[in-house]
C-alpha atoms as a PDB file:
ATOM      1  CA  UNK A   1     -79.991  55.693  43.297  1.00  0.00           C
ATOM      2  CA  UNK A   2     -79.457  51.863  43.253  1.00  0.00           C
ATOM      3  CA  UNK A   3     -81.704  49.802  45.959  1.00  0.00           C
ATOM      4  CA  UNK A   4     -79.665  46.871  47.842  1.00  0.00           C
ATOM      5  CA  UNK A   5     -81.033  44.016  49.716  1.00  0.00           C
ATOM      6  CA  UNK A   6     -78.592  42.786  52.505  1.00  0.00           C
ATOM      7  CA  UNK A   7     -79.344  39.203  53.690  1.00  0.00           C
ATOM      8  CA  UNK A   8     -76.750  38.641  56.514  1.00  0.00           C
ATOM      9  CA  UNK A   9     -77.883  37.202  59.865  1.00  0.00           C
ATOM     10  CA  UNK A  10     -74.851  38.777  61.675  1.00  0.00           C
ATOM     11  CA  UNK A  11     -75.959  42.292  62.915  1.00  0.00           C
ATOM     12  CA  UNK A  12     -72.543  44.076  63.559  1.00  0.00           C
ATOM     13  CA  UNK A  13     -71.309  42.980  59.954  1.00  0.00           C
ATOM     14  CA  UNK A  14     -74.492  44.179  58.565  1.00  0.00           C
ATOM     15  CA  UNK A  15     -74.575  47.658  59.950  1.00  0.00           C
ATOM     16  CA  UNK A  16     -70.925  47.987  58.507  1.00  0.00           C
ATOM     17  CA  UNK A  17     -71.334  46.828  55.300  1.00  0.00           C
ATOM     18  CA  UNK A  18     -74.697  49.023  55.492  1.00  0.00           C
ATOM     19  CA  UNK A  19     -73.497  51.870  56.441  1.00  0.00           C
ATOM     20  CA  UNK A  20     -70.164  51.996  53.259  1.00  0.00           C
ATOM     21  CA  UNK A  21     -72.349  51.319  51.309  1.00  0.00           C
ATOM     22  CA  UNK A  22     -75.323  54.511  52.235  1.00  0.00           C
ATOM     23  CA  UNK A  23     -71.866  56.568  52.345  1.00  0.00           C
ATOM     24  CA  UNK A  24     -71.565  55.439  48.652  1.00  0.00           C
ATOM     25  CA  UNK A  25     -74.900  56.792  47.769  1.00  0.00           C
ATOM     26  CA  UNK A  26     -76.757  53.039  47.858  1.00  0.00           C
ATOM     27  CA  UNK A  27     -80.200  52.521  49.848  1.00  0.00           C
ATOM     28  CA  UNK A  28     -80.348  49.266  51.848  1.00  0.00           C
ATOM     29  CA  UNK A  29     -82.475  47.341  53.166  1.00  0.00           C
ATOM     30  CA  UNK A  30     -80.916  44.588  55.762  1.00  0.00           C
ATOM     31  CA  UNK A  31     -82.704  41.051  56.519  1.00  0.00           C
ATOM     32  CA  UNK A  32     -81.304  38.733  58.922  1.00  0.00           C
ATOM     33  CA  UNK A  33     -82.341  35.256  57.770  1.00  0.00           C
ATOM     34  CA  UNK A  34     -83.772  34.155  54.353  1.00  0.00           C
ATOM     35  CA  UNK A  35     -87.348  34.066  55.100  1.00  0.00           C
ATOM     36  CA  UNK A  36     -87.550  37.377  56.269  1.00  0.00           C
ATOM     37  CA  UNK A  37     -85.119  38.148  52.962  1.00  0.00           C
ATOM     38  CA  UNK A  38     -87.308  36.713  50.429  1.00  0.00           C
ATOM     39  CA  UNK A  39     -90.315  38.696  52.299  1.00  0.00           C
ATOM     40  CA  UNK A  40     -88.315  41.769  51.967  1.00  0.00           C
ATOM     41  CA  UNK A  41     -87.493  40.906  48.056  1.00  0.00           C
ATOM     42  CA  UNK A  42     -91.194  40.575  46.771  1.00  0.00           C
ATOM     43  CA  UNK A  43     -92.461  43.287  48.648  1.00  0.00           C
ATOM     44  CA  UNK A  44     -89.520  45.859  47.170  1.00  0.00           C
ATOM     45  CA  UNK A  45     -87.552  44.086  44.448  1.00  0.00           C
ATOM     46  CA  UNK A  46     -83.945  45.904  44.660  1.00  0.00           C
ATOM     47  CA  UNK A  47     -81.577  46.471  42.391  1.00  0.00           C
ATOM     48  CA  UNK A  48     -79.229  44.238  43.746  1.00  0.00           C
ATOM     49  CA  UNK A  49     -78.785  41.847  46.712  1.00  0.00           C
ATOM     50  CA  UNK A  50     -75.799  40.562  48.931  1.00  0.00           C
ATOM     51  CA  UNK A  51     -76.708  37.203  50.138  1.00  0.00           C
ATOM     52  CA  UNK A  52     -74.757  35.377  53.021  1.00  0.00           C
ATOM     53  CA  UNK A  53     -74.298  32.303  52.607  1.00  0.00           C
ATOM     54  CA  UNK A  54     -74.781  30.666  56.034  1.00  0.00           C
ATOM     55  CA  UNK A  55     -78.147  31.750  57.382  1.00  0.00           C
ATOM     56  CA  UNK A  56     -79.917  30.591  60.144  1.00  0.00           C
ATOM     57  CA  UNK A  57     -83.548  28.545  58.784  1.00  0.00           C
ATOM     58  CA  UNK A  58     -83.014  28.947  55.401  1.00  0.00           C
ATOM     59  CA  UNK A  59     -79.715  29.007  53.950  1.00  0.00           C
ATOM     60  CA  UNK A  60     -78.281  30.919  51.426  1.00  0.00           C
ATOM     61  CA  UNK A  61     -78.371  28.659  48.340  1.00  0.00           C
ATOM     62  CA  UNK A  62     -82.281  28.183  49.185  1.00  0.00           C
ATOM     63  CA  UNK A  63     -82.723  31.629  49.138  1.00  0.00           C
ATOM     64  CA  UNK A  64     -80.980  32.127  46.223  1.00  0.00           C
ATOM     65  CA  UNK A  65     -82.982  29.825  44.213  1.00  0.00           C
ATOM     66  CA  UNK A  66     -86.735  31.482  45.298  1.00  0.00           C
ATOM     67  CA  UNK A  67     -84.777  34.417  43.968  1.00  0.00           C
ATOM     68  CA  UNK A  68     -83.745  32.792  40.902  1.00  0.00           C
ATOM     69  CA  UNK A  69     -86.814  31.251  40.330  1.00  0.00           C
ATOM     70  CA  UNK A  70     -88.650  34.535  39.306  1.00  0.00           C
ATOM     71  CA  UNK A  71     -86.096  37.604  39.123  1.00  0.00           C
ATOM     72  CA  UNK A  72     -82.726  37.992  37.021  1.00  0.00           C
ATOM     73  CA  UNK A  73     -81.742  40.655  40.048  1.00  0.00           C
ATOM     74  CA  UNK A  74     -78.042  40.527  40.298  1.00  0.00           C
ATOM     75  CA  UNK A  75     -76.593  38.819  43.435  1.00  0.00           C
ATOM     76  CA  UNK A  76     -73.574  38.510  45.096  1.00  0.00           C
ATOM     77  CA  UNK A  77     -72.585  35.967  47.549  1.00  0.00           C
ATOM     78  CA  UNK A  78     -70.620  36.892  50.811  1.00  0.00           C
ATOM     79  CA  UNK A  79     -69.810  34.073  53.091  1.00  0.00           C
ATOM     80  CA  UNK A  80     -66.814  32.481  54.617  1.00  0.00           C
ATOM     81  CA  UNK A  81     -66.665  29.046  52.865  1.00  0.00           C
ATOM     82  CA  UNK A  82     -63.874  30.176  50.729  1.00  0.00           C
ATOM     83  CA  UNK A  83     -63.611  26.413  49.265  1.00  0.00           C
ATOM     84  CA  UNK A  84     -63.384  26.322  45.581  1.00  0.00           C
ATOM     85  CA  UNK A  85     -66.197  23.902  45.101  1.00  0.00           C
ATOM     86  CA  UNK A  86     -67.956  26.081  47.207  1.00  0.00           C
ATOM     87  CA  UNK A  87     -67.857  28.752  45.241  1.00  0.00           C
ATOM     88  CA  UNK A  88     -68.585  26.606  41.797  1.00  0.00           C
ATOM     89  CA  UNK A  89     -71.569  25.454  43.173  1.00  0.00           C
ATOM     90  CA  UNK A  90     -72.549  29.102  44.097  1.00  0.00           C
ATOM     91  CA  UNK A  91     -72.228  30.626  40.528  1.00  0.00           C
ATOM     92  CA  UNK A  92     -73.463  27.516  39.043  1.00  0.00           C
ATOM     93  CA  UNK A  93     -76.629  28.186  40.889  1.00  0.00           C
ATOM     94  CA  UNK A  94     -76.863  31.356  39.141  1.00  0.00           C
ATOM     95  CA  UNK A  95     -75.228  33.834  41.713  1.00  0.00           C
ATOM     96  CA  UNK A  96     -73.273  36.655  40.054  1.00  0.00           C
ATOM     97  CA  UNK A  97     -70.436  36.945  41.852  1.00  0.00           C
ATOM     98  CA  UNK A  98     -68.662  35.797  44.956  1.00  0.00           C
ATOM     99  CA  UNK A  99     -66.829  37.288  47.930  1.00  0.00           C
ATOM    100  CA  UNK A 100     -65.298  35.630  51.037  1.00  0.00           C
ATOM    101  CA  UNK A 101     -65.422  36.642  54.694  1.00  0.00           C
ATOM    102  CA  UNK A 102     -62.830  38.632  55.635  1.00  0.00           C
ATOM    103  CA  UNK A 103     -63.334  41.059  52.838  1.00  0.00           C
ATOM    104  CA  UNK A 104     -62.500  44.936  52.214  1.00  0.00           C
ATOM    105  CA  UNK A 105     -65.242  47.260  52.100  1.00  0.00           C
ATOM    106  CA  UNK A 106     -63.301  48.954  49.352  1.00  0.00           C
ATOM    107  CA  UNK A 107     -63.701  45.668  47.047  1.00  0.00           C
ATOM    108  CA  UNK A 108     -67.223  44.989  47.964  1.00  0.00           C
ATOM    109  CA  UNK A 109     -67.893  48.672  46.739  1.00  0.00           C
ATOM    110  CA  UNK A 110     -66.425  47.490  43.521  1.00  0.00           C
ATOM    111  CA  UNK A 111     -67.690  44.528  42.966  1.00  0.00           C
ATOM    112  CA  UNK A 112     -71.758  45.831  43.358  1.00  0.00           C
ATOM    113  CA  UNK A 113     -70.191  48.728  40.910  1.00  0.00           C
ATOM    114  CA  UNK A 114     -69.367  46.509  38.052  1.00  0.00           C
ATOM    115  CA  UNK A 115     -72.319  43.720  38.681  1.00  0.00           C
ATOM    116  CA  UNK A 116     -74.500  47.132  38.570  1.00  0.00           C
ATOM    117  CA  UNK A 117     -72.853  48.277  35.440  1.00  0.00           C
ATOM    118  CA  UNK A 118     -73.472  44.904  33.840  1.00  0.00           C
ATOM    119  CA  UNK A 119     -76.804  44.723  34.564  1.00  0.00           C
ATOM    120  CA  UNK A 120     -77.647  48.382  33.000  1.00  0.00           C
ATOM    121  CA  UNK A 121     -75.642  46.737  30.257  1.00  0.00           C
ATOM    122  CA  UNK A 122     -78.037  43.750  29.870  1.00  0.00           C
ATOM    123  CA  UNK A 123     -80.544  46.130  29.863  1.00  0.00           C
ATOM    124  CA  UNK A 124     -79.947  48.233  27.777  1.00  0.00           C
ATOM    125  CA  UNK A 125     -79.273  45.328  25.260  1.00  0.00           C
ATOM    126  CA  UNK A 126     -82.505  43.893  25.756  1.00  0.00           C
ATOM    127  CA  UNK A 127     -84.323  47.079  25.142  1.00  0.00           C
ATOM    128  CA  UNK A 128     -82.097  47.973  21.717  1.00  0.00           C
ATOM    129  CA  UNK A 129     -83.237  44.011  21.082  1.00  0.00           C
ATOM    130  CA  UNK A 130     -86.775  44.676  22.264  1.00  0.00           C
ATOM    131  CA  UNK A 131     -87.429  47.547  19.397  1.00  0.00           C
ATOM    132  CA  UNK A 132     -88.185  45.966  16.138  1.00  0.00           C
ATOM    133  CA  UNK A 133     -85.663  47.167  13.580  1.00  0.00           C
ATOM    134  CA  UNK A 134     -87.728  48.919  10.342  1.00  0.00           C
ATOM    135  CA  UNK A 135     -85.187  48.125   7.515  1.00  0.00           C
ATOM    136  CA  UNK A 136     -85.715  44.697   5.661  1.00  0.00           C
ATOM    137  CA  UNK A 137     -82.778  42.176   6.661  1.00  0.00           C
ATOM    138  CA  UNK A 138     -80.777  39.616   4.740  1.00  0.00           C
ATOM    139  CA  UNK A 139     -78.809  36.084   5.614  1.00  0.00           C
ATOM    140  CA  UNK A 140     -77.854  33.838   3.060  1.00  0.00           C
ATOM    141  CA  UNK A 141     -81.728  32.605   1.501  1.00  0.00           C
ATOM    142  CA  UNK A 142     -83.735  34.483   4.370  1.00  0.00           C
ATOM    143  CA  UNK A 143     -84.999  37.824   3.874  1.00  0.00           C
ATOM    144  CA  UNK A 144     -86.670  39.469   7.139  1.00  0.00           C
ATOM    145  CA  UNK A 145     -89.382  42.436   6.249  1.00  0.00           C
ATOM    146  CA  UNK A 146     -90.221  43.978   9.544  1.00  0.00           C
ATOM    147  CA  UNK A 147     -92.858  46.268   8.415  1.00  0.00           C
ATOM    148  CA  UNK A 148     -94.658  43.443   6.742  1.00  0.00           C
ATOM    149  CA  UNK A 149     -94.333  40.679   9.428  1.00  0.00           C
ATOM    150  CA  UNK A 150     -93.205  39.194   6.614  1.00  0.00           C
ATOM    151  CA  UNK A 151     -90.326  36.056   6.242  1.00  0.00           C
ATOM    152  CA  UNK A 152     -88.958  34.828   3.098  1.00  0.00           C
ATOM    153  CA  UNK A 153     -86.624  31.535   2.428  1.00  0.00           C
ATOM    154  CA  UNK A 154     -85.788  30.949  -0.853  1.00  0.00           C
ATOM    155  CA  UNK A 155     -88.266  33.335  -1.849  1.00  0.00           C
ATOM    156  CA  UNK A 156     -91.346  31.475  -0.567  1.00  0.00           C
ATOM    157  CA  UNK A 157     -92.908  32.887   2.289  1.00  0.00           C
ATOM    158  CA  UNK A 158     -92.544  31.566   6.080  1.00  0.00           C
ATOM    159  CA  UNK A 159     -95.991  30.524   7.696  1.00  0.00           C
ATOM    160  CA  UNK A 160     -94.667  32.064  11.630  1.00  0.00           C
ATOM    161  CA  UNK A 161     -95.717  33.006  14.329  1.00  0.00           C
ATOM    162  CA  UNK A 162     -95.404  36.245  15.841  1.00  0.00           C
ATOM    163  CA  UNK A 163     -93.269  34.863  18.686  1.00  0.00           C
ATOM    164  CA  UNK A 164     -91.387  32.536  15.500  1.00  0.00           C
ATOM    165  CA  UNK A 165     -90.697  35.815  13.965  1.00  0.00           C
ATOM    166  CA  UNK A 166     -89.630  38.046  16.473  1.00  0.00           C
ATOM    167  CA  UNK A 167     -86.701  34.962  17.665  1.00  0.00           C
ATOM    168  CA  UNK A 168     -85.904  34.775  13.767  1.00  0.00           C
ATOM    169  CA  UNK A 169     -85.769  38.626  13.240  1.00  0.00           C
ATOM    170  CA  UNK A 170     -83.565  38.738  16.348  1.00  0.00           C
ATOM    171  CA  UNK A 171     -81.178  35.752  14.707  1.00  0.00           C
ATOM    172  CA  UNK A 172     -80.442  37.090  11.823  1.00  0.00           C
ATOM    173  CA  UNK A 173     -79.930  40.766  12.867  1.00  0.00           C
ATOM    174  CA  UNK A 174     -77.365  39.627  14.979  1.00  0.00           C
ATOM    175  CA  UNK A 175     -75.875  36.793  13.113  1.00  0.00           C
ATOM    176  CA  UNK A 176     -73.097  34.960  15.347  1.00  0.00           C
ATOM    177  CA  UNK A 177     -74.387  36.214  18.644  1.00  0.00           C
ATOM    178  CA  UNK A 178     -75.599  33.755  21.823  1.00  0.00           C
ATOM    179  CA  UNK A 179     -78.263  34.500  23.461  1.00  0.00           C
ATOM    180  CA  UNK A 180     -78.994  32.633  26.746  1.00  0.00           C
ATOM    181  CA  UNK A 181     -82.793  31.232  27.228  1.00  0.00           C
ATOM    182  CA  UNK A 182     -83.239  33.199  30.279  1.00  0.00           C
ATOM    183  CA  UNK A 183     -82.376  36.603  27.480  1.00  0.00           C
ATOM    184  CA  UNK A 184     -84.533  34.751  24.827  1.00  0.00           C
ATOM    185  CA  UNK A 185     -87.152  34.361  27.277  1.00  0.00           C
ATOM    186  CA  UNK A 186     -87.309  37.755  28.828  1.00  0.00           C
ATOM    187  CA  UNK A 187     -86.536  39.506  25.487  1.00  0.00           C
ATOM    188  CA  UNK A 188     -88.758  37.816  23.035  1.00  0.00           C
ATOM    189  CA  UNK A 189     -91.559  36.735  25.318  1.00  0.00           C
ATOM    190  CA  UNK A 190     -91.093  39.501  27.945  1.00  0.00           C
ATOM    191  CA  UNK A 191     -91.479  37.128  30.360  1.00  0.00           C
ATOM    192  CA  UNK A 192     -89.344  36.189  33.710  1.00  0.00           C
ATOM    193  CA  UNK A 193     -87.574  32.488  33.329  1.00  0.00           C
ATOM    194  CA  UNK A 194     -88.725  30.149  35.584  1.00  0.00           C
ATOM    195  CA  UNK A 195     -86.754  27.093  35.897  1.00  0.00           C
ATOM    196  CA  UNK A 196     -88.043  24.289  34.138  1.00  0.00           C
ATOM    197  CA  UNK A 197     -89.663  26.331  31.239  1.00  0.00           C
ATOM    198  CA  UNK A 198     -89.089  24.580  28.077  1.00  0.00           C
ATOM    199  CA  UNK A 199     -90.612  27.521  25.759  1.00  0.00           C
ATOM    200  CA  UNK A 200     -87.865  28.102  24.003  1.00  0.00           C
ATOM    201  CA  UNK A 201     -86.224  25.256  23.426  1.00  0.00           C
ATOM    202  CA  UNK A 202     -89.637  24.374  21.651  1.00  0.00           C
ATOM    203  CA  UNK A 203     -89.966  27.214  19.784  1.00  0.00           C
ATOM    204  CA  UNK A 204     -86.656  26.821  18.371  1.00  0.00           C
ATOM    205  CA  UNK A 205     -87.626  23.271  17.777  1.00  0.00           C
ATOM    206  CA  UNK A 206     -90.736  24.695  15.460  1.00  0.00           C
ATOM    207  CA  UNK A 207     -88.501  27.432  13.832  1.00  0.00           C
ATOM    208  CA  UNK A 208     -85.800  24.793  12.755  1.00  0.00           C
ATOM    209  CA  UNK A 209     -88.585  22.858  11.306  1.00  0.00           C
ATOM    210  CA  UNK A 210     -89.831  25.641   9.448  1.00  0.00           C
ATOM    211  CA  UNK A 211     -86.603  26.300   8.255  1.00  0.00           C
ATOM    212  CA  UNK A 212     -85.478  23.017   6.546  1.00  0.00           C
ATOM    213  CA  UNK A 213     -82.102  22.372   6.041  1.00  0.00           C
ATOM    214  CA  UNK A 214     -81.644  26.164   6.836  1.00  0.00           C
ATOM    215  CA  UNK A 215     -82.832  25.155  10.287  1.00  0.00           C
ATOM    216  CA  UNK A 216     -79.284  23.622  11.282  1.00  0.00           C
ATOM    217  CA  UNK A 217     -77.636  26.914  11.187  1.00  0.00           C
ATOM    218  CA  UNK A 218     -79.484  27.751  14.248  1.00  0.00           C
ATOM    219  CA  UNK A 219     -77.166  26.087  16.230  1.00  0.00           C
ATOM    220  CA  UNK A 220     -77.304  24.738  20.117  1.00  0.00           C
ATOM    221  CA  UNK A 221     -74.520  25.946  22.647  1.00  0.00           C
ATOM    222  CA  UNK A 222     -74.442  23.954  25.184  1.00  0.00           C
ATOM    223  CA  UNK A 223     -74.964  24.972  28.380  1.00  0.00           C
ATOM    224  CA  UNK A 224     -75.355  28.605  27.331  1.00  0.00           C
ATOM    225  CA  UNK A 225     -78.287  28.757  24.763  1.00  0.00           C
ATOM    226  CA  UNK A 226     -78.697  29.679  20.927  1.00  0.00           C
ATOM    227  CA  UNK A 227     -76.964  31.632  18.104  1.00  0.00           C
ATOM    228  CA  UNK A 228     -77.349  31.633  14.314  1.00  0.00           C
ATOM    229  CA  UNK A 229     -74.340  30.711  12.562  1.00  0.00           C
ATOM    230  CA  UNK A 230     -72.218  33.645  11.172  1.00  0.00           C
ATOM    231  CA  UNK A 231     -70.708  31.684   7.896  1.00  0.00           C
ATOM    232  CA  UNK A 232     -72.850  29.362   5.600  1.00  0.00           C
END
């Protein structure tokens, strides 16, 4: 059963939206301004939360960054600023989804669904990505050997780290793919992003090195993160 946290400083809206939501098989807790929120969020992280926007103290989009600071916890804004900068700057500060006073209960239900459904996605992914594949990869001149610990380009072993290995291992098994720092970070590292953290973007500074020429098909994409480059 999925936890939610329910940050809304209006009392009769919260006890609605509280109780759909126990009717469709959710456990809530409800906060009424962000301090009291952000208390509520480090004492029993939830699975999801619905932040309001407009809250007395401290708003919404402070709130949101504390949360974003240390957690990748899914959250969805609900306010009534319907504005479409509004909403950019919401989701640019790294909420997952946004909904606008007057809603339907019906499409709030559906929207925690699917941002729910993503996350066990994400996941999932990251635990696949987590378990260190056995069978000895290939791209182009760089051989990966797993059981070893061992890299190869053109034949001449790789001097790596173990954190240099496990971001090239995960590169070339999924040639193509972007990965996001904040994934990189929590996947490779198994560590929360914190805003600010440049570990990444120097290890993949080291690794390109390492690589030579090879290096430049680890390619930058900007404003997302990293991918190796399916075609030579």
């Amino acid at each position: 059963m999925a936890s939610i946290l329910l940050i809304e400083d209006s009392r009769e809206l919260a006890e609605v939206v509280r109780r759909e939501l126990v009717s469709a098989g959710y456990t809530v807790d409800h906060a009424e301004d962000g301090e009291a929120g952000l208390a509520t969020f480090r004492q029993s992280p939830p699975d999801l939360i619905i932040l309001d926007w407009m809250l007395p103290g401290m708003d919404g989009l402070q709130v949101l960054r504390e949360i974003q600071s240390c957690s990748a916890v899914p959250v969805l804004m609900l306010t009534a600023r319907s504005d479409e900068a509004d909403r950019v700057i919401g989701l640019e500060l790294g909420a997952d989804d946004y909904l606008t006073k007057p809603f339907s209960m019906r499409e709030l239900v559906a929207r925690i669904h699917a941002l729910l459904r993503r996350a066990d996605r994400i996941q999932q992914m990251m635990t696949d990505d987590r378990q260190r594949a056995t069978d000895r990869v290939n791209w182009q001149n760089l051989t990966i050997d797993p059981n070893s610990f061992q890299a190869h380009l053109n034949g001449q072993e790789l001097e790596l780290t173990r954190t240099e290995f496990e971001l090239l291992s995960l590169f070339v098994r999924n040639p193509g793919r972007v990965f996001s720092r904040t994934y990189l970070l929590e996947t490779v590292w198994e560590q929360q992003y914190i805003e600010g953290d440049r570990s990444v973007d120097n290890t993949i500074l080291r690794l390109r090195k390492k690589l030579g020429d090879t290096g430049n098909s680890i390619e930058t994409v900007w404003g997302v993160g990293y991918r190796l480059r399916k075609s030579p």
